[in-house]
N, C-alpha and C. Protein backbone atom coordinates (compact mmCIF):
# COMPACT_ATOMS: atom_id res chain seq x y z
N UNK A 1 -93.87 -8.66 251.31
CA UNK A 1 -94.92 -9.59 251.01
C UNK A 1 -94.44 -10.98 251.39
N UNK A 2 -95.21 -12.16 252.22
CA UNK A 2 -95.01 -12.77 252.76
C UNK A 2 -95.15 -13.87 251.80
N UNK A 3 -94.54 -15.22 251.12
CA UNK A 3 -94.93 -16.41 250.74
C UNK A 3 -96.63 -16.65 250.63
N UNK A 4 -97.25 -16.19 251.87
CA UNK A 4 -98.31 -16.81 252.08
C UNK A 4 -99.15 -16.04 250.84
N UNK A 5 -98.99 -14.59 251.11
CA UNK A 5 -99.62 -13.31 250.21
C UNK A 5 -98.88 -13.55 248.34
N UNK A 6 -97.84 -14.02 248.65
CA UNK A 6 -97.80 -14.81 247.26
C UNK A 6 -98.61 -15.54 246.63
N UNK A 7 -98.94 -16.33 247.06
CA UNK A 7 -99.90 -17.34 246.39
C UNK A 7 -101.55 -17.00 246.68
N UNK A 8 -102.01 -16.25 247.53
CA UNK A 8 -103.29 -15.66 247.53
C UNK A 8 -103.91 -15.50 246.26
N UNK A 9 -104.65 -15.47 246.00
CA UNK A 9 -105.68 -14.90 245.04
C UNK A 9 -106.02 -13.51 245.48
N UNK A 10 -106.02 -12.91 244.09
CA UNK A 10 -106.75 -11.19 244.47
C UNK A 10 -108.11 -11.88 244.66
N UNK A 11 -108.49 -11.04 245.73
CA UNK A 11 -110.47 -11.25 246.22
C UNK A 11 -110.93 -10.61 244.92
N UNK A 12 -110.53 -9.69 244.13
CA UNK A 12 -111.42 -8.88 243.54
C UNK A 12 -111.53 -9.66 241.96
N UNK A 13 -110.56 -10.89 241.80
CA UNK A 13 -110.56 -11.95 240.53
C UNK A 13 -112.16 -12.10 240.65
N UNK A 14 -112.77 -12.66 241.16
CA UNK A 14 -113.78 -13.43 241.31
C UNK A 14 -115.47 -12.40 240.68
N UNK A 15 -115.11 -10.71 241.16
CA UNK A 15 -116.18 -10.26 240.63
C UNK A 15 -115.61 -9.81 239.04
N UNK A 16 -114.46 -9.26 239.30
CA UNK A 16 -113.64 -8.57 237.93
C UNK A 16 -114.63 -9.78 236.58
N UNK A 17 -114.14 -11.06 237.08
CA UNK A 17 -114.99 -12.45 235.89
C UNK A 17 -116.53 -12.20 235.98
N UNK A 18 -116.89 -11.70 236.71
CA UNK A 18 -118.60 -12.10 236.66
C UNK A 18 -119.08 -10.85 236.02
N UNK A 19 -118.31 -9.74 236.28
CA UNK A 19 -118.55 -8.42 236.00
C UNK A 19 -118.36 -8.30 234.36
N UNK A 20 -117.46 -9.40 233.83
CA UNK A 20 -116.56 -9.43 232.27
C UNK A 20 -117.96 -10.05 231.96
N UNK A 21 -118.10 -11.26 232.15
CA UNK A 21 -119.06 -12.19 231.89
C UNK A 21 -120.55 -11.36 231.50
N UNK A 22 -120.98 -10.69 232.38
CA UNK A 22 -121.90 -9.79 232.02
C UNK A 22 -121.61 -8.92 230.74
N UNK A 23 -120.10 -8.18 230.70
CA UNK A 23 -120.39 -7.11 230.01
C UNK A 23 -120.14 -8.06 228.35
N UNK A 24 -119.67 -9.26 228.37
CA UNK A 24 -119.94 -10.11 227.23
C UNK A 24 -121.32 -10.62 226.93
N UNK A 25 -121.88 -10.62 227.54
CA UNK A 25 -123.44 -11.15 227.61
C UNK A 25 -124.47 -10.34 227.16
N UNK A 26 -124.22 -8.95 227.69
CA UNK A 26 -124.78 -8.08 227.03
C UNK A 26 -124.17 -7.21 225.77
N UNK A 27 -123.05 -7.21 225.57
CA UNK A 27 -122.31 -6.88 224.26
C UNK A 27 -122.76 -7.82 223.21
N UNK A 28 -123.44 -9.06 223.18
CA UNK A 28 -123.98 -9.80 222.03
C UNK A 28 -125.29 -10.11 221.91
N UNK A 29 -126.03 -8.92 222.68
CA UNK A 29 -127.45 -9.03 221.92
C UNK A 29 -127.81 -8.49 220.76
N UNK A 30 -128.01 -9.20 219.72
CA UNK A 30 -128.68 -9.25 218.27
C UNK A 30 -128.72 -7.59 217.95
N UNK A 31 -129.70 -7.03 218.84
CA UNK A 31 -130.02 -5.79 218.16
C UNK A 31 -128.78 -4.64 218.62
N UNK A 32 -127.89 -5.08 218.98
CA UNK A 32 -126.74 -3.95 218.47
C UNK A 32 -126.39 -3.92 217.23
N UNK A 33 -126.43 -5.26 216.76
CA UNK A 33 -125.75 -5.58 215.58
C UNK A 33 -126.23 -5.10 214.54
N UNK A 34 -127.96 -5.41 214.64
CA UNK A 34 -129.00 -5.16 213.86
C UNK A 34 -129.41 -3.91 213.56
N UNK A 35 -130.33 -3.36 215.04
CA UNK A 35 -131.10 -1.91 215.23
C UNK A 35 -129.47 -1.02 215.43
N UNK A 36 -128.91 -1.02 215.84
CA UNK A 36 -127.65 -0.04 216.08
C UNK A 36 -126.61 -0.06 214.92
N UNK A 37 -126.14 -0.78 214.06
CA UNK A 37 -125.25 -0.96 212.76
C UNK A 37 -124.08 -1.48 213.51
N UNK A 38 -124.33 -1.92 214.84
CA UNK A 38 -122.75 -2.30 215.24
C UNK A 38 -122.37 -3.37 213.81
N UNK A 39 -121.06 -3.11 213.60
CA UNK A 39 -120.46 -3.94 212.37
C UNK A 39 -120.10 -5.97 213.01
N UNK A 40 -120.78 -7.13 212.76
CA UNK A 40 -120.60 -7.82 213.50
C UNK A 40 -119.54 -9.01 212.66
N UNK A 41 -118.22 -7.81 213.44
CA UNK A 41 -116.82 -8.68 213.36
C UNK A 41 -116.64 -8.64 214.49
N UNK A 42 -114.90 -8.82 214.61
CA UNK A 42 -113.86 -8.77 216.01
C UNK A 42 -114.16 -6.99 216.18
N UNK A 43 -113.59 -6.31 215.37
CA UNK A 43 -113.93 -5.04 215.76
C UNK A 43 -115.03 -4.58 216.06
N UNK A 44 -116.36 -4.84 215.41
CA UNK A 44 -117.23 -4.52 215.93
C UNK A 44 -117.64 -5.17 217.40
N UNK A 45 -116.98 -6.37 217.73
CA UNK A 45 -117.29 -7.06 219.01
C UNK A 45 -116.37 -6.02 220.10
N UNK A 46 -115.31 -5.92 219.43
CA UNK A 46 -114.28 -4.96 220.87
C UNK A 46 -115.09 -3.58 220.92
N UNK A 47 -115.72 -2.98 220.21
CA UNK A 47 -116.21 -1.57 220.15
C UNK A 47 -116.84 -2.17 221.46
N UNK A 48 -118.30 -2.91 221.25
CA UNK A 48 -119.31 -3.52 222.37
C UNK A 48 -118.78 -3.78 223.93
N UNK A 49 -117.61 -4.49 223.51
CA UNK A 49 -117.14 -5.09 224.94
C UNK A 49 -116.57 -3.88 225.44
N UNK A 50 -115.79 -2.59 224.94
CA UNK A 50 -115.38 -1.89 225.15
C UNK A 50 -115.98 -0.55 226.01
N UNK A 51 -117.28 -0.73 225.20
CA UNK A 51 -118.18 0.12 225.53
C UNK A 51 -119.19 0.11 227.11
N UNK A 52 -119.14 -1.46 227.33
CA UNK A 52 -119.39 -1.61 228.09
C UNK A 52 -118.80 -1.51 229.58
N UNK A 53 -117.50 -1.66 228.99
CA UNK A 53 -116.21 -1.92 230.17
C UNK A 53 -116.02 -0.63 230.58
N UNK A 54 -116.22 0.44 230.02
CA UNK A 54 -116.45 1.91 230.23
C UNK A 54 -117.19 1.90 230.86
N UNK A 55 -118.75 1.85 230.52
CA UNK A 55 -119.89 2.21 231.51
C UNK A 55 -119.17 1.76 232.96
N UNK A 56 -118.97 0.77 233.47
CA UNK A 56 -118.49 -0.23 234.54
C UNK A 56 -117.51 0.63 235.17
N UNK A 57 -116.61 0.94 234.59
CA UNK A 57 -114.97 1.21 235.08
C UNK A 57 -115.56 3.11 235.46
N UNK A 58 -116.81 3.73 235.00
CA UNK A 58 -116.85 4.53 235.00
C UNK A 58 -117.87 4.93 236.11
N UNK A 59 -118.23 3.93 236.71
CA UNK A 59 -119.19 3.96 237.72
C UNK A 59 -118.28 3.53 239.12
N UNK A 60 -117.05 2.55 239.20
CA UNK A 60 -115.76 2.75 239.68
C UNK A 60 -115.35 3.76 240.29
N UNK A 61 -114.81 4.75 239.16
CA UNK A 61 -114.51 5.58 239.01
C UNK A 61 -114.07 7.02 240.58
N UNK A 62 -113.21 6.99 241.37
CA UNK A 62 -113.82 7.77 242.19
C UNK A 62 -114.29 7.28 243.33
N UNK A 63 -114.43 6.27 243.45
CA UNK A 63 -115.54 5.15 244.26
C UNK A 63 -113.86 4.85 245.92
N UNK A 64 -113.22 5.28 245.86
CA UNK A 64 -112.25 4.53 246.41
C UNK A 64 -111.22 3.17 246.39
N UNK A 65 -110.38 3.14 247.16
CA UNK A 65 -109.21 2.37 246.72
C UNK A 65 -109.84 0.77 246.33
N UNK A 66 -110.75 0.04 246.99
CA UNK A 66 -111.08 -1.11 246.28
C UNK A 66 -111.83 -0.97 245.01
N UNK A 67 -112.51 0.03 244.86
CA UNK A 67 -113.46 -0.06 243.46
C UNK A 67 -112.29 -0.16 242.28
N UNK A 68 -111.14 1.04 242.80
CA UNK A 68 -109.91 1.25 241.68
C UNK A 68 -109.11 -0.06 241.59
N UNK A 69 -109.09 -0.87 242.51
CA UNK A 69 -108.49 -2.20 242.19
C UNK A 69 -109.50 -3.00 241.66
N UNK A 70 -110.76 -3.39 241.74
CA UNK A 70 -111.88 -3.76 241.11
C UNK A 70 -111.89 -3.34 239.19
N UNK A 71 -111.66 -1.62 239.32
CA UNK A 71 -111.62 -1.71 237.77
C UNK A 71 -110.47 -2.39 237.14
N UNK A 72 -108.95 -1.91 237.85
CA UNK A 72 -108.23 -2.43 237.00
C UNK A 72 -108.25 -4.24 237.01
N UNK A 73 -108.94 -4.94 237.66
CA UNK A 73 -108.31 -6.43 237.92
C UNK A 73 -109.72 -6.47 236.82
N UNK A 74 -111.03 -5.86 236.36
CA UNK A 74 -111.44 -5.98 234.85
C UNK A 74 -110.99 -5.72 234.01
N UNK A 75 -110.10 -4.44 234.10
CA UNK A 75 -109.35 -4.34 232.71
C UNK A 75 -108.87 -5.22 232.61
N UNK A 76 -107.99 -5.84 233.58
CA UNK A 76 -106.66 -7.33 233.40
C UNK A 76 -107.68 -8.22 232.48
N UNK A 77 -108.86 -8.40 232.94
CA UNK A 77 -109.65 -9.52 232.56
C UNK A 77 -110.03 -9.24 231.45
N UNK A 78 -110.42 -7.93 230.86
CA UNK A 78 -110.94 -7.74 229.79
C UNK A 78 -109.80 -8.23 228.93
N UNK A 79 -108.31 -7.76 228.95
CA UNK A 79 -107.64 -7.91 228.01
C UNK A 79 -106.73 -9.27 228.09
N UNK A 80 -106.67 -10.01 229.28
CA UNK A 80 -106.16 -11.20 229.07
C UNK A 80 -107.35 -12.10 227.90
N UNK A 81 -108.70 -11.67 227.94
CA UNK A 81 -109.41 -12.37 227.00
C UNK A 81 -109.50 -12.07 225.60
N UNK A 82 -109.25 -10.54 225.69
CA UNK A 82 -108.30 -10.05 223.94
C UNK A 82 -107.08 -10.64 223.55
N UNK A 83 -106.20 -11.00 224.53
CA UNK A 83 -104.85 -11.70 224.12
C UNK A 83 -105.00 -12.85 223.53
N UNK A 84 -105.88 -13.95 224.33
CA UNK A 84 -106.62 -15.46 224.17
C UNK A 84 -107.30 -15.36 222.63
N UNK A 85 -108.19 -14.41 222.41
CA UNK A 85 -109.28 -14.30 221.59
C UNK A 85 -108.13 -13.81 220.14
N UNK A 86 -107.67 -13.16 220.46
CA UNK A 86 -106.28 -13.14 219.00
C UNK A 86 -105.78 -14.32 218.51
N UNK A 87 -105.10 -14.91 219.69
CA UNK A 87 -104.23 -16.13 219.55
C UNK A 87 -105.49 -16.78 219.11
N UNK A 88 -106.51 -17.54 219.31
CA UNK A 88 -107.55 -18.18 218.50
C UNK A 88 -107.39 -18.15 217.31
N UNK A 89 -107.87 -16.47 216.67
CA UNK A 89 -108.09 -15.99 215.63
C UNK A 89 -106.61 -16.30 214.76
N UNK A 90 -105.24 -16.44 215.21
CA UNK A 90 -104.80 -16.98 214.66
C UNK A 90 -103.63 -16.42 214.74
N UNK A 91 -103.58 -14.69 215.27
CA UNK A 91 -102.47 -14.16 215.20
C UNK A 91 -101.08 -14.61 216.24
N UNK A 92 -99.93 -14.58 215.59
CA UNK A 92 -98.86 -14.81 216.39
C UNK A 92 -98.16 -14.56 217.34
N UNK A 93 -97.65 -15.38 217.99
CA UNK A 93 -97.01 -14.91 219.04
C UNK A 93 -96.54 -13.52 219.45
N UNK A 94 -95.85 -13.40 218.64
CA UNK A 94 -94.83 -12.77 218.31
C UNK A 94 -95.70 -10.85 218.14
N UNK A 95 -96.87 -11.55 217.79
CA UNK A 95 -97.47 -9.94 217.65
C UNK A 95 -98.82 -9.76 218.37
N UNK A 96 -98.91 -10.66 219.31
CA UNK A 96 -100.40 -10.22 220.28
C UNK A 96 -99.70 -9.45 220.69
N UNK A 97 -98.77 -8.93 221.13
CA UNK A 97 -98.22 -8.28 222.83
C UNK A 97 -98.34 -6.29 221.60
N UNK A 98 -98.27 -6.72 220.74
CA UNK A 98 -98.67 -5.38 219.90
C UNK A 98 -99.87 -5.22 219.26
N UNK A 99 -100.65 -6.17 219.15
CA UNK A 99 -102.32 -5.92 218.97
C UNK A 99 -102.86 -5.55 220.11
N UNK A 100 -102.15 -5.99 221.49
CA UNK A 100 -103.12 -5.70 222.85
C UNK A 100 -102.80 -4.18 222.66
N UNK A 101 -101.45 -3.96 222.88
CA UNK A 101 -101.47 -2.34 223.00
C UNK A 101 -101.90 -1.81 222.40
N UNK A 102 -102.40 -1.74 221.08
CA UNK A 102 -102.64 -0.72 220.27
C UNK A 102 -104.59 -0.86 220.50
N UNK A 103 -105.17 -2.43 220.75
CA UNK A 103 -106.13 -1.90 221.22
C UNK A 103 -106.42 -1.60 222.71
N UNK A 104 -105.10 -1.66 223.63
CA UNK A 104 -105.45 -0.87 225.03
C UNK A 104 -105.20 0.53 224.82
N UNK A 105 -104.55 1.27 223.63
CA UNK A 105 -104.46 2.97 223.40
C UNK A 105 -105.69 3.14 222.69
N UNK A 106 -106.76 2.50 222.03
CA UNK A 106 -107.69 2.83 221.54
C UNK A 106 -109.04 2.64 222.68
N UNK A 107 -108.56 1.68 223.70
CA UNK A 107 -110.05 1.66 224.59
C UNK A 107 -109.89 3.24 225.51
N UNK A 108 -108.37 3.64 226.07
CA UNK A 108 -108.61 4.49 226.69
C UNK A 108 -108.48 5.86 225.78
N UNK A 109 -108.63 5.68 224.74
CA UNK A 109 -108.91 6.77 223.74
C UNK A 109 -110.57 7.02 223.61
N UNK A 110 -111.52 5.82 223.73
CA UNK A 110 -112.74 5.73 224.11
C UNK A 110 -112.80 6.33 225.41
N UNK A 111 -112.75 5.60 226.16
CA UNK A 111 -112.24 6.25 227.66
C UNK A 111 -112.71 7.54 227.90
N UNK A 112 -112.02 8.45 227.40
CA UNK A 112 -111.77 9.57 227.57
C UNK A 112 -112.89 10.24 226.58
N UNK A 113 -112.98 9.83 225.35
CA UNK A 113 -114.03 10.44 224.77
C UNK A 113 -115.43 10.63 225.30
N UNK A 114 -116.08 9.40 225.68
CA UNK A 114 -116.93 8.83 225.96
C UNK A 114 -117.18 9.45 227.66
N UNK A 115 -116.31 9.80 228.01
CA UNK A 115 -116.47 10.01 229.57
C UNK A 115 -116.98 11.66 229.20
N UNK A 116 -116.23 11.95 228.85
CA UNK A 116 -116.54 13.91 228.31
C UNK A 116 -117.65 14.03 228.03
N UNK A 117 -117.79 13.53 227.08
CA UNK A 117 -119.34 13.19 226.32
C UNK A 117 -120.52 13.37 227.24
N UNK A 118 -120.26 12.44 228.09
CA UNK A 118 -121.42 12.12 228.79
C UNK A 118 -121.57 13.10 229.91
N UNK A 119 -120.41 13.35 230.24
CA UNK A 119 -120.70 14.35 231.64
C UNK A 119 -120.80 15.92 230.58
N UNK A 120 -121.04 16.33 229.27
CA UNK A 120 -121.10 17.07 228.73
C UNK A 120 -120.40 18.27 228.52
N UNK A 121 -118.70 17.88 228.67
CA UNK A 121 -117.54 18.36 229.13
C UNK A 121 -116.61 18.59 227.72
N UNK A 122 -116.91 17.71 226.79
CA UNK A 122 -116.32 17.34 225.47
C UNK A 122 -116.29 18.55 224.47
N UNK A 123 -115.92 18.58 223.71
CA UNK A 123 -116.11 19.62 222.38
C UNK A 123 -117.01 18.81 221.55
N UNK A 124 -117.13 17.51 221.93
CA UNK A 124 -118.14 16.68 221.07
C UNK A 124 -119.30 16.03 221.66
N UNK A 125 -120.46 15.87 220.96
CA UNK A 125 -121.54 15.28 221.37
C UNK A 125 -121.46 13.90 221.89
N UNK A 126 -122.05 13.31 222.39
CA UNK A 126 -121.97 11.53 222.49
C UNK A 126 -122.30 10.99 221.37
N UNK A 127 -123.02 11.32 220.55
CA UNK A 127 -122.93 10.80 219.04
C UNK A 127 -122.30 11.10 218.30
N UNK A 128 -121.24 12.11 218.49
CA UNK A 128 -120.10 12.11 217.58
C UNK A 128 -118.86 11.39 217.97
N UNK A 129 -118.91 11.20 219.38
CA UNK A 129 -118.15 10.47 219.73
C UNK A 129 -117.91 9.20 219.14
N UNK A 130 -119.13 8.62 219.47
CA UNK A 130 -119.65 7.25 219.07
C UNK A 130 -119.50 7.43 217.07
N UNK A 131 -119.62 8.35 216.59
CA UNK A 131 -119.14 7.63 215.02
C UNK A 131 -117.86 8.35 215.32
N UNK A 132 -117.01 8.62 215.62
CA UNK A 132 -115.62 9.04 215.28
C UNK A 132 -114.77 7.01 215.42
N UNK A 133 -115.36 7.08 216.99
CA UNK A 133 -114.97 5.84 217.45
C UNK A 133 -115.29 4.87 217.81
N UNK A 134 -116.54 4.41 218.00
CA UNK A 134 -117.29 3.43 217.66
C UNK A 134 -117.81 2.52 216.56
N UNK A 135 -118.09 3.73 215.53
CA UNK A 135 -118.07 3.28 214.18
C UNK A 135 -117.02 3.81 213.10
N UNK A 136 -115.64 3.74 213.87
CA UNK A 136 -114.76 4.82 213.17
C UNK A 136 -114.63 4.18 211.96
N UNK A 137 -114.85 2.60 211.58
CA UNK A 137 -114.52 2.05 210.09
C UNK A 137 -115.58 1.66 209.38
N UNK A 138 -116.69 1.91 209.59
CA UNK A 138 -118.06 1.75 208.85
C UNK A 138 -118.12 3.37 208.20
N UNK A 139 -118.57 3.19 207.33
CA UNK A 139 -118.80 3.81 206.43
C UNK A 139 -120.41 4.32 206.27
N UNK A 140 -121.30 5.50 206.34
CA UNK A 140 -122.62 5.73 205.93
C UNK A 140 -123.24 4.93 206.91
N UNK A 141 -123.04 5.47 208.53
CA UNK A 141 -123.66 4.79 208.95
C UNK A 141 -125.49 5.75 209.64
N UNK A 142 -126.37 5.13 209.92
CA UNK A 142 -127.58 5.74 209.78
C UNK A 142 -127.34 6.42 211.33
N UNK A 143 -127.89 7.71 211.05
CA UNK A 143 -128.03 8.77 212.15
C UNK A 143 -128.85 8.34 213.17
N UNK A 144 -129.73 7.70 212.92
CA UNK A 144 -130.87 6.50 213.86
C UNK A 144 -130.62 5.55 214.84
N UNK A 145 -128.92 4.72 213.97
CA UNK A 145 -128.50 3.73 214.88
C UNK A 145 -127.33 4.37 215.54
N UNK A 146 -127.01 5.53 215.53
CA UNK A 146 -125.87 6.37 216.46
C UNK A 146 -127.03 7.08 217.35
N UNK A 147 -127.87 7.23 216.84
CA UNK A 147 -128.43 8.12 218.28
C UNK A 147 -128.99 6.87 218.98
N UNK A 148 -129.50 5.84 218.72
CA UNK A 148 -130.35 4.43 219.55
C UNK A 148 -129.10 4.44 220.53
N UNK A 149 -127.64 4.12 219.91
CA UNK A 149 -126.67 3.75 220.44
C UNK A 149 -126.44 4.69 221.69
N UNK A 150 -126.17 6.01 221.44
CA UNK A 150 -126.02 6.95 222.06
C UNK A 150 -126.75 6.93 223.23
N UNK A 151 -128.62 6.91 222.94
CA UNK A 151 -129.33 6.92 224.22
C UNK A 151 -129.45 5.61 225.22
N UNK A 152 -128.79 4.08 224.47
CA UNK A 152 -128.90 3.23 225.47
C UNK A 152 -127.64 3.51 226.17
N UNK A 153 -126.52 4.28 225.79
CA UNK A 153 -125.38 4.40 226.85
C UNK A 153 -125.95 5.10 228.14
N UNK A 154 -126.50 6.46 227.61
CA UNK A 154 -127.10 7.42 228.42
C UNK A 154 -127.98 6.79 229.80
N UNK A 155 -129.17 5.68 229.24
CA UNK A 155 -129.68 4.87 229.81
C UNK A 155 -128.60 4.45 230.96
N UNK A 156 -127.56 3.27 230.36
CA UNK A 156 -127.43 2.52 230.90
C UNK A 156 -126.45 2.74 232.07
N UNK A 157 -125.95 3.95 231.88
CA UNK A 157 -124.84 5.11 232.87
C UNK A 157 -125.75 5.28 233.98
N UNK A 158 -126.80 5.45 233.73
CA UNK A 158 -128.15 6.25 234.79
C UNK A 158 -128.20 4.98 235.70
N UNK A 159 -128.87 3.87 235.08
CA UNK A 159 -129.17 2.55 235.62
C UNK A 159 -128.32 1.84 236.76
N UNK A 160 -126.78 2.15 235.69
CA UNK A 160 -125.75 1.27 236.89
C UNK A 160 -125.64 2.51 237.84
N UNK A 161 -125.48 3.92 238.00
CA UNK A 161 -125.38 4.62 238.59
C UNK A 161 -126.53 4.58 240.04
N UNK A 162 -127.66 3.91 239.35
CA UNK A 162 -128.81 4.14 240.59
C UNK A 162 -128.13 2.70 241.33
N UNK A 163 -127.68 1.63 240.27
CA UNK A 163 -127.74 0.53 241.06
C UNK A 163 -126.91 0.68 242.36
N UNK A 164 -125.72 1.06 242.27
CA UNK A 164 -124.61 1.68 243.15
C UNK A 164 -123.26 1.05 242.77
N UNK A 165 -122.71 1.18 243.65
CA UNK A 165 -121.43 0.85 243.59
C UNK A 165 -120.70 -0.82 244.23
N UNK A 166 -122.15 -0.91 245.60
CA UNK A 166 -121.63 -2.02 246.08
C UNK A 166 -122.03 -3.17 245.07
N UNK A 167 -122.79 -3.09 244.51
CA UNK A 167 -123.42 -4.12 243.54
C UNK A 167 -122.10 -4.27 242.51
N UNK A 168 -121.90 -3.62 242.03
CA UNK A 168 -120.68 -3.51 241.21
C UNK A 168 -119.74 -4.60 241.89
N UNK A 169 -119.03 -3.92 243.39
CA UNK A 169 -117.96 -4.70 244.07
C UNK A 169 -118.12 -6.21 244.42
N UNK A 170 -119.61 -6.46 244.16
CA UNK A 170 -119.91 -8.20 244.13
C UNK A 170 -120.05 -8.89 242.57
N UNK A 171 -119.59 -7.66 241.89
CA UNK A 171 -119.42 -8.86 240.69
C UNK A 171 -121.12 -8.82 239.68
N UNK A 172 -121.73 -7.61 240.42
CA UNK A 172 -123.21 -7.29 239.39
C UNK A 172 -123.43 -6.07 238.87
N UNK A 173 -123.83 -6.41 237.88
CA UNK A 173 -123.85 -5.45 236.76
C UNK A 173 -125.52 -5.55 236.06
N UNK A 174 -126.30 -4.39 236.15
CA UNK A 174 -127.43 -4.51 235.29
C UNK A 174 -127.22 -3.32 234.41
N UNK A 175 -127.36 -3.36 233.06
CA UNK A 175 -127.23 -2.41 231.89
C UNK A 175 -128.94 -2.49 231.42
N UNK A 176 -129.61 -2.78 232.08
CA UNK A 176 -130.85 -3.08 231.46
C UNK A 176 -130.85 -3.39 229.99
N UNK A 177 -132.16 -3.61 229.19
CA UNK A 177 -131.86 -3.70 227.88
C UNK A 177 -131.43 -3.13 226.95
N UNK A 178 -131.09 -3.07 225.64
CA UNK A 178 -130.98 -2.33 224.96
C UNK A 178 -132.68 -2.05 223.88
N UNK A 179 -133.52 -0.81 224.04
CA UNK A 179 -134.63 -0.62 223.86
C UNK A 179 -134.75 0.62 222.44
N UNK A 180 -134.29 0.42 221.27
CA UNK A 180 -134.48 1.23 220.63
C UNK A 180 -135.46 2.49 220.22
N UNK A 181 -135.92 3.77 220.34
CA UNK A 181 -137.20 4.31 220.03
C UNK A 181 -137.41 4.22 218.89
């Protein structure tokens, strides 16, 4: 690697942010919080952002060698803004570098659930998925707002899936709304 390729910028920084930016934008509309029981803390915010970063990374997926550098330079992004968003909140130095990991073993613990699920591969439903680990610390949560939850994933897998892939590689993302029945 040459000096010059040192100091480059990855090309793929630029959508990885617009692609984050979205999946934050739509991770804080009201009625997750509300119509769905998302719990509205930090955890309930990482479930959202998490959830979303899946759909994304899962439409990736397979796609070839730039899409796979595309997901991971979002993951980078997703979690350099979990590192930031700790340190805010207050925690120490000394122990972000062990809050990231333990919630980067729990996103690809989603990951994996959530991917089964959907391609209908799992021993578990997508709504069991979603309360094992989505709502794994709420307590009594309504069968109504796990299945709403459930079918806007379903939705929104379909949606980015029609959109394609190149849309993705520029940094766009449509999840359409979230539309409760």
């Amino acid at each position: 690697m040459g000096l010059a390729n040192f100091f480059r910028r990855n090309p793929l920084e630029g959508p990885a942010a617009d692609l984050y930016a979205e999946i934050v934008r739509q991770s804080r509309i009201p009625a997750f919080y509300e119509v769905a029981a998302v719990p509205d803390t930090v955890d309930g915010r990482f479930e959202m952002i998490s959830l979303h970063a899946f759909l994304i990374m899962r439409q990736l997926k397979g796609e070839g060698k730039q899409a796979q550098k595309l997901s991971q330079a979002l993951f980078d992004e997703m979690f350099a803004d979990m590192d930031q968003s700790l340190r805010e909140i207050g925690i120490g130095d000394l122990s972000v570098g062990k809050h990231i990991k333990k919630m980067a073993k729990a996103f690809y613990g989603r990951v994996a659930a959530y991917d089964s699920a959907l391609d209908g591969e799992g021993a578990e439903t997508l709504e069991e998925a979603l309360l094992r680990n989505h709502y794994g610390t709420v307590e009594d949560v309504p069968a109504e707002a796990v299945a709403a939850l459930a079918g806007y994933m379903r939705a929104a897998d379909m949606r980015l899936k029609g959109q394609g892939v190149d849309a993705l590689m520029q940094g766009r993302a449509d999840f359409g709304g979230f539309l409760p029945r």
